[in-house]
Protein backbone atom coordinates (compact mmCIF):
# COMPACT_ATOMS: atom_id res chain seq x y z
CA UNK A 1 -6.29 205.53 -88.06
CA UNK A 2 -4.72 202.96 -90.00
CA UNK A 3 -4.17 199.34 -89.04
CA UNK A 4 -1.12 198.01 -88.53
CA UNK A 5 -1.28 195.49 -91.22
CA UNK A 6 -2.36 198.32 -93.17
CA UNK A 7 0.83 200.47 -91.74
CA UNK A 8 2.87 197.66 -92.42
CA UNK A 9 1.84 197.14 -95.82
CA UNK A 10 2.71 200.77 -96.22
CA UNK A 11 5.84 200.32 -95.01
CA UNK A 12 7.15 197.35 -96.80
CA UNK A 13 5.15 199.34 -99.80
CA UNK A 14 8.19 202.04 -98.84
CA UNK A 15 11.00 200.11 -98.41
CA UNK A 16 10.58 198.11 -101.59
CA UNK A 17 10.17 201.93 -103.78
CA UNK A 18 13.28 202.88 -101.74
CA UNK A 19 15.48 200.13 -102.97
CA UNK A 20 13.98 200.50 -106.54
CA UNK A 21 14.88 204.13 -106.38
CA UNK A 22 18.63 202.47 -105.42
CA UNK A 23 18.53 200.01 -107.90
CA UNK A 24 17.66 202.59 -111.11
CA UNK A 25 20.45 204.31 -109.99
CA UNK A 26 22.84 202.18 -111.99
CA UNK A 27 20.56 200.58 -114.72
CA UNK A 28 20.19 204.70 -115.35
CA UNK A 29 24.00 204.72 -116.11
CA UNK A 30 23.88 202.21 -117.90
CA UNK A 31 21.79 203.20 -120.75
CA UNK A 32 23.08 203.26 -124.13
CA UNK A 33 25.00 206.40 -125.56
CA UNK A 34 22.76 207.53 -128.30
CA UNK A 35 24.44 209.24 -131.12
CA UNK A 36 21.44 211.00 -133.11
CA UNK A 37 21.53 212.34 -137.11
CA UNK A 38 19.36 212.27 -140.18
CA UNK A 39 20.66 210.59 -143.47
CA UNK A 40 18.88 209.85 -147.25
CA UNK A 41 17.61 207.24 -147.35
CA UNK A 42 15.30 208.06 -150.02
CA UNK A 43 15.77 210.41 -152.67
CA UNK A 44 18.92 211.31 -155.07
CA UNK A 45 21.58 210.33 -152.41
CA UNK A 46 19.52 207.01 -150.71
CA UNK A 47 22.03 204.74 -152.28
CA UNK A 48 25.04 206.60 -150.59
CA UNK A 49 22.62 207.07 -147.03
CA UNK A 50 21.62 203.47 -146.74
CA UNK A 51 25.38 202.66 -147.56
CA UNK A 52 26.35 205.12 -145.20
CA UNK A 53 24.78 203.83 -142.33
CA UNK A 54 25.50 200.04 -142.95
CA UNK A 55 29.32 201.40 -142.16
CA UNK A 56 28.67 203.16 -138.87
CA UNK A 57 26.55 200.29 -137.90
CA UNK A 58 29.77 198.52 -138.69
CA UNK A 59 31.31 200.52 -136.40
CA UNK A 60 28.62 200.78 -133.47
CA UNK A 61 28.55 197.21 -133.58
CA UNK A 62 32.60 196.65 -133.04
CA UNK A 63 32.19 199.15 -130.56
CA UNK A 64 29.85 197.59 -128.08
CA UNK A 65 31.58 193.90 -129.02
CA UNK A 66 34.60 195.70 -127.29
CA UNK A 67 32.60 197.08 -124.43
CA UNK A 68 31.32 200.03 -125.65
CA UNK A 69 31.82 204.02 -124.55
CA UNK A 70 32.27 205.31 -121.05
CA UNK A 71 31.03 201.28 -119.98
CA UNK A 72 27.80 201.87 -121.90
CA UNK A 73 26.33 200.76 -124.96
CA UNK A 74 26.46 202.91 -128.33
CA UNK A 75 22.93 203.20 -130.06
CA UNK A 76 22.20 204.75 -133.66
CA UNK A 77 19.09 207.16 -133.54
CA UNK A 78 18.36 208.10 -137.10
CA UNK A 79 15.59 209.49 -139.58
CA UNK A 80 15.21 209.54 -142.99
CA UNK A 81 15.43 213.23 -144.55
CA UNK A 82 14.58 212.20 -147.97
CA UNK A 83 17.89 214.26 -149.21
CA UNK A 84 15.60 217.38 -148.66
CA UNK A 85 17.41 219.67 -146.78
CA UNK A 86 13.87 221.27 -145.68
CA UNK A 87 13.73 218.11 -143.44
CA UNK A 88 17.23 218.37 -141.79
CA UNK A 89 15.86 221.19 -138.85
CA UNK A 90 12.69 219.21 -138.04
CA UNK A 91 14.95 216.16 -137.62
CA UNK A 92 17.38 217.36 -135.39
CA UNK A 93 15.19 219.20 -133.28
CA UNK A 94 13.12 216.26 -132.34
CA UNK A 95 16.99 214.27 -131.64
CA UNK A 96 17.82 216.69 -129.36
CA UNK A 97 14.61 217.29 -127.71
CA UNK A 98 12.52 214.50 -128.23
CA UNK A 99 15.08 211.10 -128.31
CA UNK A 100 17.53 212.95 -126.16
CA UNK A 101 20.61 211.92 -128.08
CA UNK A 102 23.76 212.36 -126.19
CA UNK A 103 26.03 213.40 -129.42
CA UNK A 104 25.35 213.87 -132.97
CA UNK A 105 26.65 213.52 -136.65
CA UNK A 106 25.87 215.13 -139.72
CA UNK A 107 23.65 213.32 -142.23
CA UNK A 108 24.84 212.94 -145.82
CA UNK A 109 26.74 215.86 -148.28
CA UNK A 110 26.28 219.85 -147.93
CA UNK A 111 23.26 220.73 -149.00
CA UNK A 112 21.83 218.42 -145.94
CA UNK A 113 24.71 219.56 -143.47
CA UNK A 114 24.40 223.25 -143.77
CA UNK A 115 20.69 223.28 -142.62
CA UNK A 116 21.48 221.53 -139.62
CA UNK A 117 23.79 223.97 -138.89
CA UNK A 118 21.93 226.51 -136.84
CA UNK A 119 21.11 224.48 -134.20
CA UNK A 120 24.30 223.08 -133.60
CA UNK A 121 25.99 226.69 -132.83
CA UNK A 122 22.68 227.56 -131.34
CA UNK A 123 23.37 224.68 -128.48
CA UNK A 124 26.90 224.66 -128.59
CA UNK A 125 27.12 221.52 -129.80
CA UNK A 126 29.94 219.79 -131.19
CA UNK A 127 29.40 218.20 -134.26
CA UNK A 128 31.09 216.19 -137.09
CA UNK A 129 30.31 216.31 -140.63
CA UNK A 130 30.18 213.74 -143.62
CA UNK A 131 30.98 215.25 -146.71
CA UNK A 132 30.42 219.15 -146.62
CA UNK A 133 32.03 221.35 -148.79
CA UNK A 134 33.26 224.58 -146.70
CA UNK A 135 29.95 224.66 -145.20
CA UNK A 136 31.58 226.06 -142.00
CA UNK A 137 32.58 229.22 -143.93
CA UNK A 138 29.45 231.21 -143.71
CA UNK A 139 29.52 230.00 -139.86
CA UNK A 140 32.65 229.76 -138.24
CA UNK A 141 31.76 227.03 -135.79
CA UNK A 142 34.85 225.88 -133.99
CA UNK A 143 33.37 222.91 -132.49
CA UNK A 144 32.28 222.05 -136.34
CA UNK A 145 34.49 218.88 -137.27
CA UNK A 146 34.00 217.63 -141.12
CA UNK A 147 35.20 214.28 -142.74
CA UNK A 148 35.88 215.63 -146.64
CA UNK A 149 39.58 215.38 -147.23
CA UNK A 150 39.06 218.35 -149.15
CA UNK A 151 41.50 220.36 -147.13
CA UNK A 152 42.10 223.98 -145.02
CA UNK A 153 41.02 226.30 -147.89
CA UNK A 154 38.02 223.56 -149.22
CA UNK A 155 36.78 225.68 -151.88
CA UNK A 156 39.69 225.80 -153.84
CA UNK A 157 41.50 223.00 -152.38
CA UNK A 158 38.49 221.07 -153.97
CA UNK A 159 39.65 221.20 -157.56
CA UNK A 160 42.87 222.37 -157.15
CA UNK A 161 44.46 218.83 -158.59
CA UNK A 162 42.23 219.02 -161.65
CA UNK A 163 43.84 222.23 -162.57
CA UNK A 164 47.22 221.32 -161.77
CA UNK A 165 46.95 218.65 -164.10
CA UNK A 166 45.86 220.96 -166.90
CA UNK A 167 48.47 223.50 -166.02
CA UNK A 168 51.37 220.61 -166.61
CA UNK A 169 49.81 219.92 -169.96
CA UNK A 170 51.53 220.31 -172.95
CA UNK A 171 50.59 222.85 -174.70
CA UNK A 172 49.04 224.17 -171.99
CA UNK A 173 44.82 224.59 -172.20
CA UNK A 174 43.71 228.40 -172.32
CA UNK A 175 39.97 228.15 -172.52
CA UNK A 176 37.60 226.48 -170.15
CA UNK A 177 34.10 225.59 -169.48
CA UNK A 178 32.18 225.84 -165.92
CA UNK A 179 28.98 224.08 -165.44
CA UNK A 180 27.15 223.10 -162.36
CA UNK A 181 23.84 222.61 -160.11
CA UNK A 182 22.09 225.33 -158.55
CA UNK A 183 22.87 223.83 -155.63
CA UNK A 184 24.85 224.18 -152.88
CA UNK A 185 27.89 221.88 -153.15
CA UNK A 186 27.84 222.65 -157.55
CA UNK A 187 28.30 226.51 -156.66
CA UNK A 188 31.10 226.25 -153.83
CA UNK A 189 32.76 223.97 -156.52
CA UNK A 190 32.30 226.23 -159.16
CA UNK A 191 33.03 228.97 -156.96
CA UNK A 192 36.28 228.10 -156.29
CA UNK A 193 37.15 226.57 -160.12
CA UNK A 194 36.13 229.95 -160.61
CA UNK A 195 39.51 231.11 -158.69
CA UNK A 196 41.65 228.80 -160.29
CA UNK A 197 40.76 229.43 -164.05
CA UNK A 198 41.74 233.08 -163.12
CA UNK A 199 45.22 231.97 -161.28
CA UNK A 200 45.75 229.39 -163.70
CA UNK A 201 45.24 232.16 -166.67
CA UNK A 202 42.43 230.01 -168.08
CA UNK A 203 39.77 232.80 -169.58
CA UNK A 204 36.02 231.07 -169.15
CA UNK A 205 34.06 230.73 -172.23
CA UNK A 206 31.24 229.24 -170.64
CA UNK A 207 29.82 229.71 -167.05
CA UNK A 208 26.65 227.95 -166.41
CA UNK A 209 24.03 226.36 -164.25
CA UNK A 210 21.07 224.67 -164.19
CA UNK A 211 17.80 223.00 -162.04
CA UNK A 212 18.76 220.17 -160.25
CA UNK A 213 15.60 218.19 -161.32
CA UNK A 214 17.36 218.86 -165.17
CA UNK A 215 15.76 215.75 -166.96
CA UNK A 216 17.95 216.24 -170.40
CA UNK A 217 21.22 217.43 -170.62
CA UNK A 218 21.85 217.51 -174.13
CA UNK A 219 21.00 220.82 -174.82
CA UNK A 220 23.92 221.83 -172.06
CA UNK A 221 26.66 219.86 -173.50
CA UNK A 222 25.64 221.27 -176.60
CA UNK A 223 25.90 224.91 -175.64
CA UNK A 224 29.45 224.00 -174.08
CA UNK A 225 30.68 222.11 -177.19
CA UNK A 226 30.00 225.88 -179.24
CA UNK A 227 32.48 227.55 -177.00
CA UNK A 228 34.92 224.86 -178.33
CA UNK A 229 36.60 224.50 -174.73
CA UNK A 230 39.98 223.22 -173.79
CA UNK A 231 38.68 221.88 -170.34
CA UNK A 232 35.21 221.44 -169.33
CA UNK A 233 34.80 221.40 -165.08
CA UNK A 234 31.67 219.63 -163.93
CA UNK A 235 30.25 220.15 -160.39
CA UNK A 236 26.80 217.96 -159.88
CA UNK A 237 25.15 215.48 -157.84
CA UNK A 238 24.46 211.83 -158.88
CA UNK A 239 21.59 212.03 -161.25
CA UNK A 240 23.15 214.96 -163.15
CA UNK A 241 26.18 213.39 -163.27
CA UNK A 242 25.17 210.61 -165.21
CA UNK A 243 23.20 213.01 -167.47
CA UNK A 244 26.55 215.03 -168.16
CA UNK A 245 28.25 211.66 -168.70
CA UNK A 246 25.51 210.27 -171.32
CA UNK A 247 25.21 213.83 -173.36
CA UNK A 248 28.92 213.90 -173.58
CA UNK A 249 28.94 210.63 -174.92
CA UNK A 250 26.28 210.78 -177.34
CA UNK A 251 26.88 214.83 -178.82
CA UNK A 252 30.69 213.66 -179.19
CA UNK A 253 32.24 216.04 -176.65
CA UNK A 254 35.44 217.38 -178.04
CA UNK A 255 37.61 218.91 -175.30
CA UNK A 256 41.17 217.89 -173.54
CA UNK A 257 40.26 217.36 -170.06
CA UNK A 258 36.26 216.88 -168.56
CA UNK A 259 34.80 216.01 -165.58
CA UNK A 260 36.63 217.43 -161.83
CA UNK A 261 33.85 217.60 -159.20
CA UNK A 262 30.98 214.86 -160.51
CA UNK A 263 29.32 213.27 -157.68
CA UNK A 264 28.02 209.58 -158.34
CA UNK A 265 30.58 208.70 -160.77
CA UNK A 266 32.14 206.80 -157.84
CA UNK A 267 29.06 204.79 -156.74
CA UNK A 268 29.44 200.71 -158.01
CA UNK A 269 26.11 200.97 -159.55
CA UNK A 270 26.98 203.78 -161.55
CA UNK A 271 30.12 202.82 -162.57
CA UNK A 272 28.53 199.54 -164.02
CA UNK A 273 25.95 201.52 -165.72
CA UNK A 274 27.92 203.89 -167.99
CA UNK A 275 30.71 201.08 -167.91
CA UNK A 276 33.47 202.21 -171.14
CA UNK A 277 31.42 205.84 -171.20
CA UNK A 278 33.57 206.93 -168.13
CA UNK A 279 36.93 206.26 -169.99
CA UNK A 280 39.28 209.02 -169.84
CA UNK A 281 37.22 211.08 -167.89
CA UNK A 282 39.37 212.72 -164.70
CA UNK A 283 37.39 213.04 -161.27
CA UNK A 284 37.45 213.59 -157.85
CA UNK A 285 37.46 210.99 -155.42
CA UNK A 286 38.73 209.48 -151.97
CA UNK A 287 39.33 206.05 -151.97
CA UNK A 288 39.92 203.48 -155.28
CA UNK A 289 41.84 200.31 -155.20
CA UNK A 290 45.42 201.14 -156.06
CA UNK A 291 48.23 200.28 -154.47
CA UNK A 292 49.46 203.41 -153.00
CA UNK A 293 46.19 203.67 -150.97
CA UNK A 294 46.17 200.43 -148.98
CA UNK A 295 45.87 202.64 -145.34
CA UNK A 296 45.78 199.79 -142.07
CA UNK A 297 41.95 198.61 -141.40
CA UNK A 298 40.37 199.72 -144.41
CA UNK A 299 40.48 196.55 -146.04
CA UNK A 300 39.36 194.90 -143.18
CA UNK A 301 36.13 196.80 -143.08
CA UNK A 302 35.61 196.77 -146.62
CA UNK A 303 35.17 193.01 -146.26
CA UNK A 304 32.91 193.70 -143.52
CA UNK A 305 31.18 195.99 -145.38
CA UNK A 306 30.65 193.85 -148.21
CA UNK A 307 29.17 191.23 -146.30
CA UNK A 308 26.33 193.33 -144.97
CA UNK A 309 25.53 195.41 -148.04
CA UNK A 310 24.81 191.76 -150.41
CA UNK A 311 21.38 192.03 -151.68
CA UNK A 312 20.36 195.42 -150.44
CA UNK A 313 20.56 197.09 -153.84
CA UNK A 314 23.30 198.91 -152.26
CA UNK A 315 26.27 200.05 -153.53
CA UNK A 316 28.20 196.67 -153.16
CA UNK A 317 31.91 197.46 -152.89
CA UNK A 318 31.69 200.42 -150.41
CA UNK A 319 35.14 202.47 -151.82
CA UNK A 320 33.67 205.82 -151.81
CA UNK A 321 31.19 206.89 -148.80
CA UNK A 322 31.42 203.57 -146.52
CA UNK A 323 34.76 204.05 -145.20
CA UNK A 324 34.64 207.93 -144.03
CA UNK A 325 30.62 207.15 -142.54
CA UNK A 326 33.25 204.87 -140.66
CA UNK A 327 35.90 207.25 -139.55
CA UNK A 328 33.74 210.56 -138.42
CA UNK A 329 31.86 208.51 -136.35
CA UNK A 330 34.99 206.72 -135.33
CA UNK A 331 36.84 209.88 -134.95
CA UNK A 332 33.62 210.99 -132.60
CA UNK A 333 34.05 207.47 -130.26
CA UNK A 334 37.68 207.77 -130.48
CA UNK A 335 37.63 211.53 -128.63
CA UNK A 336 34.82 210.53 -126.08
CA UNK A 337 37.19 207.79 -125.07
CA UNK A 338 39.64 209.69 -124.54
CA UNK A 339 38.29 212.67 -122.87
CA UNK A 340 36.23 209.94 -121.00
CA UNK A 341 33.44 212.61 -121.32
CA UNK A 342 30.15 213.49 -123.20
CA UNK A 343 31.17 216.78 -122.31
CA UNK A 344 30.90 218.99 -126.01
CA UNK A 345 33.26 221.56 -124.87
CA UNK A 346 35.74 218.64 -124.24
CA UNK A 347 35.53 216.66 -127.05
CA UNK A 348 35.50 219.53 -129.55
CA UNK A 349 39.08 220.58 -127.59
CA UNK A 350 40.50 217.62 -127.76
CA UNK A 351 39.04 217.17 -131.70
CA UNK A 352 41.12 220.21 -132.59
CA UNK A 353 44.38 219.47 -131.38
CA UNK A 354 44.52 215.40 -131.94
CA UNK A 355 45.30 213.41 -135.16
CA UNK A 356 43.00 210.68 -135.76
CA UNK A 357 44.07 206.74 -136.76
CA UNK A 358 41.10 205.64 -138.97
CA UNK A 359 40.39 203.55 -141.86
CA UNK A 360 41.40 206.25 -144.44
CA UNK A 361 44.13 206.70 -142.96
CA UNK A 362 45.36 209.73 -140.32
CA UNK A 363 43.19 212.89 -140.03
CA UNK A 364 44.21 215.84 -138.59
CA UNK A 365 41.59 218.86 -138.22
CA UNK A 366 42.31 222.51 -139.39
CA UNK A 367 41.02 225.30 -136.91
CA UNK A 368 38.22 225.76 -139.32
CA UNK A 369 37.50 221.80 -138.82
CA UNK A 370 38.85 220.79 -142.36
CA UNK A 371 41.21 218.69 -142.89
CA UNK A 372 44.59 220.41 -142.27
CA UNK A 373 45.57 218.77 -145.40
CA UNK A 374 44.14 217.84 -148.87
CA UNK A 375 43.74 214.48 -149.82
CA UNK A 376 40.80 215.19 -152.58
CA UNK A 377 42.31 212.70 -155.37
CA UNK A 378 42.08 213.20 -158.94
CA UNK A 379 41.60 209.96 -160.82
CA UNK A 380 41.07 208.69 -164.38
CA UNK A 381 38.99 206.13 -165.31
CA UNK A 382 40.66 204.00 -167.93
CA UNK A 383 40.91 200.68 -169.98
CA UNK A 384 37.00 199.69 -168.87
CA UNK A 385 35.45 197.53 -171.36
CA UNK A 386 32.58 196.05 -170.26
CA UNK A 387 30.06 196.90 -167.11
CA UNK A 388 30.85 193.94 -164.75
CA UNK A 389 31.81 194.85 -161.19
CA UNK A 390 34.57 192.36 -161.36
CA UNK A 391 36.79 195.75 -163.45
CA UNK A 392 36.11 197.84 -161.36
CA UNK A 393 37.29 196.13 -157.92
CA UNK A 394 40.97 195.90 -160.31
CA UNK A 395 43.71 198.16 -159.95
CA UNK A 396 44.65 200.68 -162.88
CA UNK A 397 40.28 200.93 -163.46
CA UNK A 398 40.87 204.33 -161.31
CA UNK A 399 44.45 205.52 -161.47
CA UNK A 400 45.84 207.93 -159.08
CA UNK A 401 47.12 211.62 -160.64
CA UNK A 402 47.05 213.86 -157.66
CA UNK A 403 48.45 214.91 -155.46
CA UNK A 404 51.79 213.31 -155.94
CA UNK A 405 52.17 211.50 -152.04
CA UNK A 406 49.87 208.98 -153.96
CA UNK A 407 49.85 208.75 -157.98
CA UNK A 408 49.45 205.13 -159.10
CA UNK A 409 49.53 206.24 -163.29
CA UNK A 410 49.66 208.48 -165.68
CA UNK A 411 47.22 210.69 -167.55
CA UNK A 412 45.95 210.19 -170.60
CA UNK A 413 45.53 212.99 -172.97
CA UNK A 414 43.63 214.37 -174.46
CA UNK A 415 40.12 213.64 -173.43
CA UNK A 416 39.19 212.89 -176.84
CA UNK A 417 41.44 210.28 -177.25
CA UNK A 418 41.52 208.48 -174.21
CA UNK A 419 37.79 207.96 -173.81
């Protein structure tokens, strides 16, 4: 038998586990929302991931000053996929099983959001997307959500303004060039250029690809200039973006329009580093600093922005990536507040039927989870005479051509001239 000051230390032993039991209760509730995804942060696309995350830091950060979601606090749970989309399963698998995350994002660009992709309709997850080109159209995910202002039909919505502006030239191009990664983004770009040159009556004198670790891209540019094109259409990532940019310069490229789908050409440090070679090149992009873009907020968090990217070896003025990392996540917080759920069937409802107030303005969601309208602009880079990042925070660096809700200039043509 046991004593009773044994029994009663057993007792009191008891009481006090009872009332912890009662008193987890609500410190359980209270633990932070964790919103899980992977992101490069080392590799080709590091400069966009670490910029990327600085803005939904941003935004986790405003959050919880305003009292978070559902009363709780908002945590980031990330990992570095090394923009190797071999990575992105592995990742994800240990968010969801391992951290627990309540919700989840998509890490940087298609080739790393289409691997991930899987699990998400696997769990029934509902899940938002940073920069994919019509990944959802091999999966038909409607609780698939993606923050490219590309629009419904993404593959040819994509380019579309590039050849519009070659169709309005006078006289109008007939030949064209297509060149591009092996890579997924490159070939739905190329894929859907593809479309256009045949709609557009455009007959393709040269259609090619090449590695994505291409070192020199001279030889390329070379084989393009024999064709003697009217328009060359670039799809590539960063790296071979510059490359394209660099040959073009160098060989001389003689054609009326080049460039349409180059990734990188938007990032500050790239634009300071081929400075006057990007003259009179037209591209694709999402946000520059014209006048006829100045959406509510987005100034606001560029400043923001700005502040916490100094001395990172970041890209410094944030225009291209930094404010949509800043509305999908926002567009994510905004639905859980309103369906005051973490409920994925819920939020993905509610997702598909609401129009969004963010910094880039208002997005609304096709049923595939596009963007129910395009808003892929076409700019040109002109008058840029030095490398300073001064120019490039000026309007008329970047001018607006397409589509015509926003045009801030004209176009200058031909290519030849107006580089």
């Amino acid at each position: 038998m046991l004593s009773m000051n044994r029994r009663g230390l057993l007792a009191g032993a008891a009481a006090l586990g009872a009332a912890a039991m009662i008193a987890a209760t609500p410190a359980k509730a209270a633990d932070p929302i964790k919103i899980g995804f992977s992101m490069g942060l080392t590799g080709g696309l590091a400069a966009a991931g670490k910029a990327a995350v600085i803005a939904m830091q941003i935004w986790a950060d405003d959050t919880n000053a305003a009292g978070g979601l559902l009363g709780r606090k908002v945590e980031l749970v990330y990992y570095d996929d090394q923009s190797n989309p071999a990575t992105v399963p592995g990742i994800y698998t240990k968010l969801l099983d391992v951290d627990k995350v309540d919700l989840v994002v998509s890490g940087y660009g298609t080739n790393l959001i289409a691997p991930a992709m899987p699990i998400m309709v696997q769990r029934n997850l509902t899940f938002v997307a940073l920069f994919g080109l019509a990944v959802n159209d091999k999966f038909n995910y409607d609780r698939y959500f993606q923050i490219l202002p590309a629009g419904p039909e993404p593959v040819t919505d994509w380019s579309r303004g590039f050849f519009e502006l070659a169709k309005a030239q006078k006289p109008t191009p007939k030949t064209i060039a297509l060149v591009g990664a092996d890579a997924e983004f490159a070939q739905n770009a190329i894929r859907g250029a593809r479309t256009h040159a045949k709609n557009y009556g455009l007959k393709i004198v040269y259609d090619g690809s090449y590695p994505p670790r291409t070192a020199d891209y001279s030889p390329i540019v070379r084989a393009i200039q024999a064709r003697n094109p009217d328009v060359v259409y670039v799809a590539s990532y960063p790296p071979d973006s510059v490359g394209m940019v660099k040959a073009a310069t160098e060989i001389g490229l003689k054609t009326k329009l080049f460039g349409g789908g180059m990734v990188g050409l938007q990032y500050t440090s790239i634009m300071q580093s081929l400075g006057p070679k990007l003259n009179g090149i037209v591209n694709y992009d999402f946000w520059v600093p014209e006048p006829t873009l100045k959406f509510e907020g987005v100034e606001a968090f560029l400043k923001k922005y700005q502040a916490a990217a100094k001395g990172k070896g970041i890209d410094q003025l944030g225009y291209y990536l930094p404010p949509y990392a800043h509305a999908y996540i926002d567009v994510l917080g905004q639905a859980v507040k309103a369906t005051n759920s973490l409920d994925h069937g819920k939020l993905a409802e509610y997702m598909r039927k609401t129009t969004f107030k963010t910094v880039v303005g208002n997005v609304k969601f096709a049923p595939n989870g596009e963007w129910a309208k395009t808003r892929t602009l076409m700019v040109q880079y002109q008058d840029i005479k030095d490398n300073k990042i001064e120019t490039f925070t000026k309007a008329g660096t970047r001018v607006v051509l397409y589509p015509k809700d926003w045009i801030s200039g004209e176009l200058r043509y031909p290519y030849t001239e107006a580089r």
